[in-house]
Protein backbone atom coordinates (compact mmCIF):
# COMPACT_ATOMS: atom_id res chain seq x y z
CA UNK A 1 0.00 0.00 0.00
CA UNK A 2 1.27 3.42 -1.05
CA UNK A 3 1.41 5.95 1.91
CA UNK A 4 1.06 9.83 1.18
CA UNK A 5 5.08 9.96 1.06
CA UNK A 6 5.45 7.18 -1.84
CA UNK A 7 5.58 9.08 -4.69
CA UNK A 8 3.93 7.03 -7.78
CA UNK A 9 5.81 7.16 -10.94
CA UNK A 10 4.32 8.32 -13.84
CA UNK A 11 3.39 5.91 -16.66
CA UNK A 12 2.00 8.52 -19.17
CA UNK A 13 1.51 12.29 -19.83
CA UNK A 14 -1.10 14.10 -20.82
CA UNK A 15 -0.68 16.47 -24.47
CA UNK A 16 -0.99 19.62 -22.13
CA UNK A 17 2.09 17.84 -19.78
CA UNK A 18 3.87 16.29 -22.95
CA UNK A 19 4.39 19.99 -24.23
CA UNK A 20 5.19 21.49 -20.84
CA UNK A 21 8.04 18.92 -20.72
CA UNK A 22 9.34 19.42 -24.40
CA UNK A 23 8.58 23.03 -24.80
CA UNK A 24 6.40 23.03 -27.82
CA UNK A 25 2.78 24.89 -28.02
CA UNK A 26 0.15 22.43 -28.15
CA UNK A 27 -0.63 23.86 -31.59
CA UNK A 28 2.93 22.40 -32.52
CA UNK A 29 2.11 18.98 -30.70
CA UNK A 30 -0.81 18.88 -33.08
CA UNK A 31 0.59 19.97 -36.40
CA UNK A 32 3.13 17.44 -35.43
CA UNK A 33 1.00 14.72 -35.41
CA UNK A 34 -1.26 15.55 -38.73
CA UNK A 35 2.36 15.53 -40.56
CA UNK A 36 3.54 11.98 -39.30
CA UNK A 37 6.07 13.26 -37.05
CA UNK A 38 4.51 13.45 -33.80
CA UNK A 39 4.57 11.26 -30.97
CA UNK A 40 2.95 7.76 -30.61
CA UNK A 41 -0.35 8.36 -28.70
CA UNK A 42 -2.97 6.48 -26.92
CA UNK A 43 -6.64 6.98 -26.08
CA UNK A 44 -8.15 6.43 -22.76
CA UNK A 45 -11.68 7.45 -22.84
CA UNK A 46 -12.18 10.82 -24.21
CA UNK A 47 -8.11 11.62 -23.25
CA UNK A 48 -5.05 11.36 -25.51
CA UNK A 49 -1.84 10.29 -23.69
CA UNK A 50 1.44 9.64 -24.59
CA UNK A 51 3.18 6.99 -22.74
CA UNK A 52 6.80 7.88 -21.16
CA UNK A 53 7.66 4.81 -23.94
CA UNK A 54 6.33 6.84 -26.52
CA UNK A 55 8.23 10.24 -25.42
CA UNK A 56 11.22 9.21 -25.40
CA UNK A 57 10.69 7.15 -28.55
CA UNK A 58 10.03 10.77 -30.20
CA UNK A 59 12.72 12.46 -28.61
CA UNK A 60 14.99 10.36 -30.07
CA UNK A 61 13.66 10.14 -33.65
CA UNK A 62 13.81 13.95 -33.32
CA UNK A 63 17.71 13.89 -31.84
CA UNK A 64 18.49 11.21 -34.94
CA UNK A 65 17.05 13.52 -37.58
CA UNK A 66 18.98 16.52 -35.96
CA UNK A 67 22.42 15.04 -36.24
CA UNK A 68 21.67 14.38 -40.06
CA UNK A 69 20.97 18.19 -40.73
CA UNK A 70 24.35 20.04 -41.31
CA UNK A 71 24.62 22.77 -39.44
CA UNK A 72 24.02 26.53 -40.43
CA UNK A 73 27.34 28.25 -41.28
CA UNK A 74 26.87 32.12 -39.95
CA UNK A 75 28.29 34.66 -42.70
């Protein structure tokens, strides 16, 4: 049994947490998915979650497709 101390990890966040964590607009989040590009998600009832799984699946496929991008050269 879990006393009030016991902090419960978290399994899952929530679009409005996923954002919060990874500093995008949810606007972004959304955009994101329509293009392909967005995270895997998961509907529970009426809510759309992303499972920590998921996140740092993204995060990631998003640090991958950085390193392939040269990098800017300032003039």
């Amino acid at each position: 049994m879990n006393t009030p101390q016991q902090a419960v990890a978290r399994a899952a966040y929530s679009v409005r947490d996923f954002c919060e964590a990874y500093g995008i607009t949810k606007v972004m989040f959304y955009k994101m998915l329509k293009e392909g590009t967005g995270p895997k998600i998961m509907k529970v009832g009426s809510r759309t979650l992303i499972s920590i799984e998921a996140a740092t699946d993204w995060r990631r496929q998003c640090e991958e497709g950085a390193q392939l991008i040269p990098a800017r050269r300032r003039s």
